[in-house]
Protein backbone atom coordinates (compact mmCIF):
# COMPACT_ATOMS: atom_id res chain seq x y z
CA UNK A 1 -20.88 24.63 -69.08
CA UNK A 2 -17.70 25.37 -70.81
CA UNK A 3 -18.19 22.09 -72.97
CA UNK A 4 -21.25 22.89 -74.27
CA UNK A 5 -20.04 26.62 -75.29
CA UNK A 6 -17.19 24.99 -77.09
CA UNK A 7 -19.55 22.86 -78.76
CA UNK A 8 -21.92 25.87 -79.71
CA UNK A 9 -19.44 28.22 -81.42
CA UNK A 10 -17.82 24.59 -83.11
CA UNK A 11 -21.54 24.31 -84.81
CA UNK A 12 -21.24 28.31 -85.64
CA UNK A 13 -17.64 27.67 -87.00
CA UNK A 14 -19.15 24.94 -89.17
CA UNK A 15 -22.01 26.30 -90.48
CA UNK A 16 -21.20 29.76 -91.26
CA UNK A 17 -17.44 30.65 -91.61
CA UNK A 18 -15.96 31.87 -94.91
CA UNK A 19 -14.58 28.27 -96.23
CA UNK A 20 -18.57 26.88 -95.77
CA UNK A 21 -19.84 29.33 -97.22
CA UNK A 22 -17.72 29.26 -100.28
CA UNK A 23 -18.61 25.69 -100.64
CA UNK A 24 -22.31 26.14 -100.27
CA UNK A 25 -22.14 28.36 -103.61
CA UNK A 26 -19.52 26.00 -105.45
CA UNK A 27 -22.42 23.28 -105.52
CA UNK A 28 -24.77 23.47 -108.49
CA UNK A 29 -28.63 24.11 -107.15
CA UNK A 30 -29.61 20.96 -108.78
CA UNK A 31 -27.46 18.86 -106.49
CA UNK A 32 -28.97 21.04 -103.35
CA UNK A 33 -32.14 20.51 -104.01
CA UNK A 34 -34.52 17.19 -104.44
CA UNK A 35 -34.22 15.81 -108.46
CA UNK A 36 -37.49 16.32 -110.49
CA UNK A 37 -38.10 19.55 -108.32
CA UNK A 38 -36.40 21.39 -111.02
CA UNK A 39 -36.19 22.42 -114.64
CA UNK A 40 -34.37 23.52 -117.04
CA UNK A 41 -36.88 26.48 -118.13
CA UNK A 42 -37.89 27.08 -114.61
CA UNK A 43 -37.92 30.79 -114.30
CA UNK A 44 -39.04 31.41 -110.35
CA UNK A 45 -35.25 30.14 -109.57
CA UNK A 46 -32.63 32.80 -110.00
CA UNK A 47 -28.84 32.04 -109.85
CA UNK A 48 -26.67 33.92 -107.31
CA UNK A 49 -24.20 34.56 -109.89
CA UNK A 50 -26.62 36.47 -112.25
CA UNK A 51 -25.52 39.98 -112.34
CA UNK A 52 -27.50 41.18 -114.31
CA UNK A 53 -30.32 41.18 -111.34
CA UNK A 54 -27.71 40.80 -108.81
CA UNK A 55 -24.56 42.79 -108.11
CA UNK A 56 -21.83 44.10 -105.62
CA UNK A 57 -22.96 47.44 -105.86
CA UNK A 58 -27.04 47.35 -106.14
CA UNK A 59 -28.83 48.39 -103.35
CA UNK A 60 -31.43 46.23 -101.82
CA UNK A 61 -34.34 48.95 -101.27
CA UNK A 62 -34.00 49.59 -105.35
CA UNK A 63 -36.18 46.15 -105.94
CA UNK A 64 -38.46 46.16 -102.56
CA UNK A 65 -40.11 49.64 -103.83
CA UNK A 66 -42.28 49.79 -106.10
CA UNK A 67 -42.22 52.68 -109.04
CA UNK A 68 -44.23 54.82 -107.42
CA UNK A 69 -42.48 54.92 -104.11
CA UNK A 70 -39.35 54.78 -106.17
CA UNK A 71 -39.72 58.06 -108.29
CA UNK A 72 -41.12 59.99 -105.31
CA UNK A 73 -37.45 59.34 -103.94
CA UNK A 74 -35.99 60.62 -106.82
CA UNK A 75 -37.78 63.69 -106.82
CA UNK A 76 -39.65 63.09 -109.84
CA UNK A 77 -42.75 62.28 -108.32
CA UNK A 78 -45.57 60.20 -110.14
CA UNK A 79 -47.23 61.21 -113.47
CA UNK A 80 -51.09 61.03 -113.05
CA UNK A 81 -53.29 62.25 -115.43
CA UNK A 82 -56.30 62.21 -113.55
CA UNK A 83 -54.63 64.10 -110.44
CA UNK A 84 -53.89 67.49 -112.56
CA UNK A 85 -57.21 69.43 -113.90
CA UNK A 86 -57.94 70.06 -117.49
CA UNK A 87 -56.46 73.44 -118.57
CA UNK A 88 -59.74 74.81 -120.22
CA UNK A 89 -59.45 77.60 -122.86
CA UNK A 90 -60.42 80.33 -120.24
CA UNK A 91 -57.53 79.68 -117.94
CA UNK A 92 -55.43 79.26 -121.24
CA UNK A 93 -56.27 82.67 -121.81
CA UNK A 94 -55.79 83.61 -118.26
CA UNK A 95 -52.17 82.36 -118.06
CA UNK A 96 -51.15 84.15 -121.51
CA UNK A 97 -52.12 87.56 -119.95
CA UNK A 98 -50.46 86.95 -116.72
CA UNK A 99 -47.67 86.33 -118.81
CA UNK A 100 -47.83 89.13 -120.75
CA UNK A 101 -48.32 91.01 -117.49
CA UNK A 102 -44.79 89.78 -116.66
CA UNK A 103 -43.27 90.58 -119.76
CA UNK A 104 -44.39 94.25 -119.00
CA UNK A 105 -43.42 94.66 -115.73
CA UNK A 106 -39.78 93.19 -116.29
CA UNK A 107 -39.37 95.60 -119.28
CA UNK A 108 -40.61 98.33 -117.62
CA UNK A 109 -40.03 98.33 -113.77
CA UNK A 110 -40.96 101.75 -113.03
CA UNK A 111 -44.45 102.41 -114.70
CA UNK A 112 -46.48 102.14 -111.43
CA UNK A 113 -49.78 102.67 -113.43
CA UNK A 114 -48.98 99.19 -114.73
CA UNK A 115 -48.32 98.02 -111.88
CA UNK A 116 -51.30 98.73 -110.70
CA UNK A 117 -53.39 97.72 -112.94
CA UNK A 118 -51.59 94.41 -112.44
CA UNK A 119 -52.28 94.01 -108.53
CA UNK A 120 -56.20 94.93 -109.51
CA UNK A 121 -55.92 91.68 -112.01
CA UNK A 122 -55.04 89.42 -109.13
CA UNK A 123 -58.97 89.27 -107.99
CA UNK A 124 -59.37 88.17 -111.92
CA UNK A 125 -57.25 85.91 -111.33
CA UNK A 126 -58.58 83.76 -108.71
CA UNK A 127 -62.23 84.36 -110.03
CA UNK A 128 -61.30 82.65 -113.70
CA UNK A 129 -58.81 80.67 -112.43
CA UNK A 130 -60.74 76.82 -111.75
CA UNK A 131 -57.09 75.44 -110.48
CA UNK A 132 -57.49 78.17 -107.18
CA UNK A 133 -60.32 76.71 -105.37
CA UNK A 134 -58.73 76.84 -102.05
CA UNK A 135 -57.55 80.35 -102.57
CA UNK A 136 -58.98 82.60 -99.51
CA UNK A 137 -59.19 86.46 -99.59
CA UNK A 138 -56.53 86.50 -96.74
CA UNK A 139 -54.34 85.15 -99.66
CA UNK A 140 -55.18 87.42 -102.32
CA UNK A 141 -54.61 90.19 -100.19
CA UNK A 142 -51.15 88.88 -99.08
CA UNK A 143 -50.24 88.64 -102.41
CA UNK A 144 -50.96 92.20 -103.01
CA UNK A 145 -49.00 93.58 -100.69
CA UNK A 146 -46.25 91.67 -102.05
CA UNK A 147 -46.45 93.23 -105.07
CA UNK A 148 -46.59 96.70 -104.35
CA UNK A 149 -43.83 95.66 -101.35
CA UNK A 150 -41.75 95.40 -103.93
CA UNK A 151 -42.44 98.04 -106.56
CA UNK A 152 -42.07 100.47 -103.46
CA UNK A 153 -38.41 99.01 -103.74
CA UNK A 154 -37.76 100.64 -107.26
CA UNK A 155 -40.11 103.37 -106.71
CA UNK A 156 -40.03 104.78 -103.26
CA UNK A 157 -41.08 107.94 -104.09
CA UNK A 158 -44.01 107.47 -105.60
CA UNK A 159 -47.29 108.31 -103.92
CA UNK A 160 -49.74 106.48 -105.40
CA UNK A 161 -47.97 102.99 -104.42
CA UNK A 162 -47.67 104.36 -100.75
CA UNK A 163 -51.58 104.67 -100.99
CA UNK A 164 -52.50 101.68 -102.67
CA UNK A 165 -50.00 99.99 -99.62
CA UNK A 166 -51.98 101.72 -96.96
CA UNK A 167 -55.45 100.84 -98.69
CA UNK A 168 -54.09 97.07 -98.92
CA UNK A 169 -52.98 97.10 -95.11
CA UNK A 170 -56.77 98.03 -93.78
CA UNK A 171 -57.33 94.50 -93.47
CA UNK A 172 -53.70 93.56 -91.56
CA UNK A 173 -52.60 96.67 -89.78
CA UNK A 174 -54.13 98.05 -86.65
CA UNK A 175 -56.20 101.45 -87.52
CA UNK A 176 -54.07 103.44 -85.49
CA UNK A 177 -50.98 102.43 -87.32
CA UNK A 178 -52.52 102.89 -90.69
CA UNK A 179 -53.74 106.16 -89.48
CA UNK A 180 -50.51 107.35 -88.29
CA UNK A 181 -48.86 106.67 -91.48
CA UNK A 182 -51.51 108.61 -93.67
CA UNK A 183 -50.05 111.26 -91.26
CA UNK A 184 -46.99 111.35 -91.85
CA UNK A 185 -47.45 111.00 -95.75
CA UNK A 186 -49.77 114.19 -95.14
CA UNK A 187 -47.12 116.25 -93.62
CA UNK A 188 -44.75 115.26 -96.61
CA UNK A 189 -47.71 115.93 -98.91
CA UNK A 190 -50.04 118.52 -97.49
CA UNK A 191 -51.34 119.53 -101.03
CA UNK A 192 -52.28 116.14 -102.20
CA UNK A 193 -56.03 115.86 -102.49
CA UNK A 194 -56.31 111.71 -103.54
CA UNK A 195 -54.27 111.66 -100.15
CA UNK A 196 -56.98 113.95 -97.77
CA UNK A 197 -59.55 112.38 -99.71
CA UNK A 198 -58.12 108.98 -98.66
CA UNK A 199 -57.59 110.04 -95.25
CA UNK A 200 -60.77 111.29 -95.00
CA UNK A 201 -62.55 107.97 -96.22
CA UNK A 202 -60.44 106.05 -93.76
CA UNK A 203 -61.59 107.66 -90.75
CA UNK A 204 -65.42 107.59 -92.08
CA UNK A 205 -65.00 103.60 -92.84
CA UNK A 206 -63.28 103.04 -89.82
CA UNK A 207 -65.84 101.43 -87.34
CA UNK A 208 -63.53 100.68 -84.30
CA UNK A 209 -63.25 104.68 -84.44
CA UNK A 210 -65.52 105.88 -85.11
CA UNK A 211 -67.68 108.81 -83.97
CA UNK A 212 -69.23 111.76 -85.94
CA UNK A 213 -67.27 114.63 -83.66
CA UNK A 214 -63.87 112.93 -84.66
CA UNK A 215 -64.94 113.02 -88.46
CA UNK A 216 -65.99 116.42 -88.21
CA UNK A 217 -63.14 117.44 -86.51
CA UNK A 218 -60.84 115.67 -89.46
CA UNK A 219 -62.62 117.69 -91.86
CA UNK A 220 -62.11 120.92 -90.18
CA UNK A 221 -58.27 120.08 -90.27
CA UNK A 222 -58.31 119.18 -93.49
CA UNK A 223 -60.05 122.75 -94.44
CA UNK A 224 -57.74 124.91 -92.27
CA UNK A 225 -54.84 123.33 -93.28
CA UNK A 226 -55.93 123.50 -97.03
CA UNK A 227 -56.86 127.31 -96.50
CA UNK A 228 -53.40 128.58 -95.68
CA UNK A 229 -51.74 127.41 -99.25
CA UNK A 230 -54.88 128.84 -100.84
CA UNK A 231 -54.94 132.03 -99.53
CA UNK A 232 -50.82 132.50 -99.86
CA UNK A 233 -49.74 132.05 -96.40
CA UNK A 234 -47.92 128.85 -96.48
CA UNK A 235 -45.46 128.40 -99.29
CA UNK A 236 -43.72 125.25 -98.32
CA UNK A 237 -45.46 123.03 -101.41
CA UNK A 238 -46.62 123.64 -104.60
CA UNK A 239 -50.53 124.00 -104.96
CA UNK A 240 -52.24 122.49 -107.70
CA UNK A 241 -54.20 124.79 -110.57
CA UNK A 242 -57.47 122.67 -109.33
CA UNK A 243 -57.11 122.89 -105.53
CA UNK A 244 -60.04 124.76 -105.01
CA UNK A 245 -62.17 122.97 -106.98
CA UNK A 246 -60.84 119.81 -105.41
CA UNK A 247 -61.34 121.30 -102.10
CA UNK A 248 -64.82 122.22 -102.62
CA UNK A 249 -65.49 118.40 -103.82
CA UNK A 250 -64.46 117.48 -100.36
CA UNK A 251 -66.52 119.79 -98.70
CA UNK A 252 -69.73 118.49 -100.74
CA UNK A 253 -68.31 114.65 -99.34
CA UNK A 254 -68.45 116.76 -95.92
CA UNK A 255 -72.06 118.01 -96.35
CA UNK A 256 -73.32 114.31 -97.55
CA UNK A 257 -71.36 112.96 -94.19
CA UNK A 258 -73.32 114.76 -92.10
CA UNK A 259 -76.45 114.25 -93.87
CA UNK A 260 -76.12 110.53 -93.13
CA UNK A 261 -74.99 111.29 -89.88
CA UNK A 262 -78.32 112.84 -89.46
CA UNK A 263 -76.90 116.25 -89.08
CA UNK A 264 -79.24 117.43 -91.98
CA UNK A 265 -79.73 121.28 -90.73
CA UNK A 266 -76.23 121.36 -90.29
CA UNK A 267 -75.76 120.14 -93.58
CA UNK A 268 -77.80 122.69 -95.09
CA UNK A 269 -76.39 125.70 -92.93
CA UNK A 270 -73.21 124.58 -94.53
CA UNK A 271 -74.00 125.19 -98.26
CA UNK A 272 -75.88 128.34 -97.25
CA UNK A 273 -72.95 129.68 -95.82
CA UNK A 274 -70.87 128.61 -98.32
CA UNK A 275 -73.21 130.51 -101.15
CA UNK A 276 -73.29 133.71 -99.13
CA UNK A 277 -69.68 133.87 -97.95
CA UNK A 278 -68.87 133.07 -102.19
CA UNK A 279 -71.48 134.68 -104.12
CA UNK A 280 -72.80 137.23 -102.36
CA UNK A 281 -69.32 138.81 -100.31
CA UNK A 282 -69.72 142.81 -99.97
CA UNK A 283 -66.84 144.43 -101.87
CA UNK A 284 -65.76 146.22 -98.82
CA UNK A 285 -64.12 143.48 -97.36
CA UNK A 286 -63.39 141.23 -100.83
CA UNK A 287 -59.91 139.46 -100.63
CA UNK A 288 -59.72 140.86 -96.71
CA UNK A 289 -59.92 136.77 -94.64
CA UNK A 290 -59.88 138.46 -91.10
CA UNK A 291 -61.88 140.85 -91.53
CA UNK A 292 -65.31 139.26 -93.45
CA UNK A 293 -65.00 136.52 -91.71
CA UNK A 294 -65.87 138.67 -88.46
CA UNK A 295 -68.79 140.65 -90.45
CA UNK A 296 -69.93 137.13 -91.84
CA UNK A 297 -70.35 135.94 -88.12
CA UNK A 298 -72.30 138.88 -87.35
CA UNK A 299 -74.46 138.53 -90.79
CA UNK A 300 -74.68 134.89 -89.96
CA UNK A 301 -75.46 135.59 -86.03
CA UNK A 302 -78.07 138.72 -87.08
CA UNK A 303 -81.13 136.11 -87.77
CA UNK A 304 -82.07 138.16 -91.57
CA UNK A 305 -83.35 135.55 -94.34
CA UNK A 306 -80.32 132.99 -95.86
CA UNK A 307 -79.77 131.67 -99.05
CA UNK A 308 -82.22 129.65 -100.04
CA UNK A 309 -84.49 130.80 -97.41
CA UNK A 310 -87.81 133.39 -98.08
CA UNK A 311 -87.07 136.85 -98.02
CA UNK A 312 -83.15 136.21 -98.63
CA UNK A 313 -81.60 139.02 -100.14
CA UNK A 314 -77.90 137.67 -99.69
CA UNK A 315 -75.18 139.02 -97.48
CA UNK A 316 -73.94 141.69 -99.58
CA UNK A 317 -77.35 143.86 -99.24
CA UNK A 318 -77.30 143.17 -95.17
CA UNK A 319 -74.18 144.98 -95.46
CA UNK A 320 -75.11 148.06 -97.64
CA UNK A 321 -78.45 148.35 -96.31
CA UNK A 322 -77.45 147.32 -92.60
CA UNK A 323 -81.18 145.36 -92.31
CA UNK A 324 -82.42 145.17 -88.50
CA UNK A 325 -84.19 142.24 -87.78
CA UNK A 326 -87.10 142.29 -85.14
CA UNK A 327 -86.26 141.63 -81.71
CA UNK A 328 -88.62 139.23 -81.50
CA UNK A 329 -87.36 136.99 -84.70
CA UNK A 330 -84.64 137.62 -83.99
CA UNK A 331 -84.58 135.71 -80.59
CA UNK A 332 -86.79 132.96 -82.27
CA UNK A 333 -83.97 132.21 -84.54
CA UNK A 334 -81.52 132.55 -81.52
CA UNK A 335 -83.56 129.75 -79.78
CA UNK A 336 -83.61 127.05 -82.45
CA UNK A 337 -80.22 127.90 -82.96
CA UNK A 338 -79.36 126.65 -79.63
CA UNK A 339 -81.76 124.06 -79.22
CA UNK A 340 -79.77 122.65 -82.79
CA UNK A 341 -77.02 122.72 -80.97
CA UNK A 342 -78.08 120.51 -78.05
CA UNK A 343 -79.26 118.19 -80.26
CA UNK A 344 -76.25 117.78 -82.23
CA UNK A 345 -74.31 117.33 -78.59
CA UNK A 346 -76.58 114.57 -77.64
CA UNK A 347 -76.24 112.76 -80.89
CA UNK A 348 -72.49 112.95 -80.62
């Protein structure tokens, strides 16, 4: 056994140590090989001691890939016309506004109206845009938020960005969370009518919560609360010039609610009170709250003719005239007024 191992690395020693090696690449290929096997112009055959193929320093895995593989390495990845889509002229047109929306918004970082009108233009974009055909809404909406994410960042005052963010985050945020902020924007903001009217929207839209009571009930909030800055109670915010006409808009958005709620009586008991408590106030009590809202309740509770109704001769002439109303209409009117409200308790 030990003669034939001695005999195995002797062939080893022979064959492949430095000094046979050397010799192997002293001889001249022609003398290796067979004679008429090659020529002189035989190109297949390269010599070992070409460097300009061949050298210390190459590396072997530069000639096995191809160019393909080769510039994907390199980070340079593979130029294929066909791959990329035409750029038609709409999307030309497309990319020179987006530009020129970022030109804008780099200049000036604190106009939030443009701003917003460039987080509107992101819908355009993936509409007109042919190279978006995977884009999802999901996406678009992320994107969005991003934006006004970071406008909030130089503007974190600013209202109408804290609005557009909460009308963004209906589609990712729980509706209790997005209700709760609303909230808290509210009690920074209790004069702001975009923000009540957005609040009020929200809850109306929101189907998880919904239920006519809770609407109502919002509503009536937003009216008390409203009524103490109007009538000079509260002074802890400036009031608008407008905020009764703004607050009467949301009362009409309150009579067409319950109108599709079905509540259509109550609906119309609404503007008739509204007329008489507005147009047709006795002068006795004008500018006194307490005190015509109690005679109101007893106008409103005494069963005579209302606005818009036959007969009506508006609350100011119940007053003067102190009109008695038969006891026997007068408990008609009593009845359907109750039956009303049973009905409106069943359907909520």
């Amino acid at each position: 056994m030990k003669e034939n191992k001695q005999l195995k690395k002797t062939d080893f020693n022979r064959y492949c140590s430095k000094e046979s090696r050397k010799l192997c690449l002293s001889i001249p290929l022609q003398k290796l090989l067979p004679k008429g096997q090659i020529r002189a112009d035989h190109t297949e055959v390269i010599s070992v001691k070409d460097t300009s193929v061949l050298n210390e320093t190459s590396d072997i895995r530069e000639r096995l890939l191809d160019n393909a593989t080769s510039l994907y390495i390199q980070g340079k990845g593979k130029e294929s016309v066909n791959d990329e889509p035409d750029i038609t002229e709409e999307n030309a047109i497309l990319y020179k506004t987006i530009a020129e929306f970022n030109r804008k918004t780099r200049e000036n970082p604190k106009d939030v109206d443009l701003w917003l009108e460039f987080v509107d233009f992101q819908d355009k974009v993936v509409l007109e845009d042919s190279t978006n055909r995977k884009v999802t809404e999901n996406n678009i909406l992320e994107k969005k938020i991003s934006i006004v994410k970071k406008v909030m960042e130089a503007n974190p005052a600013c209202i109408k960005l804290k609005m557009k963010y909460l009308d963004l985050c209906k589609g990712t945020m729980s509706p209790d969370i997005v209700s709760k902020e609303m909230e808290q924007l509210l009690f920074i903001h209790p004069t702001n009518m975009l923000l009540w009217k957005q609040y009020l929207l929200f809850h109306q839209s929101c189907v998880s919560k919904f239920t006519v009571s809770k609407v109502c009930k919002v509503y009536h909030d937003c009216f008390n609360k409203l009524h103490g800055y109007m009538d000079g109670k509260l002074h802890t915010h400036t009031i608008n010039k407008n905020l009764h006409r703004e607050v009467l808009d949301v009362f009409v958005q309150y009579c067409y609610f319950l109108k599709q709620a079905g509540q259509i009586e109550k609906a119309v008991a609404s503007f008739q009170a509204q007329i008489e408590y507005n147009l047709f106030c006795p002068s006795a009590v004008t500018g006194m709250y307490e005190e015509s809202m109690y005679l109101f309740e007893s106008f409103w509770d005494s069963g005579v003719a209302r606005s818009g109704e036959s007969g009506a001769k508006g609350w100011s002439y119940w007053y003067t005239n102190k009109v008695v109303v038969p006891e026997l209409q007068a408990t008609e009117n009593k009845n359907l007024d109750a039956i009303e409200q049973d009905i409106v308790k069943k359907n909520n």
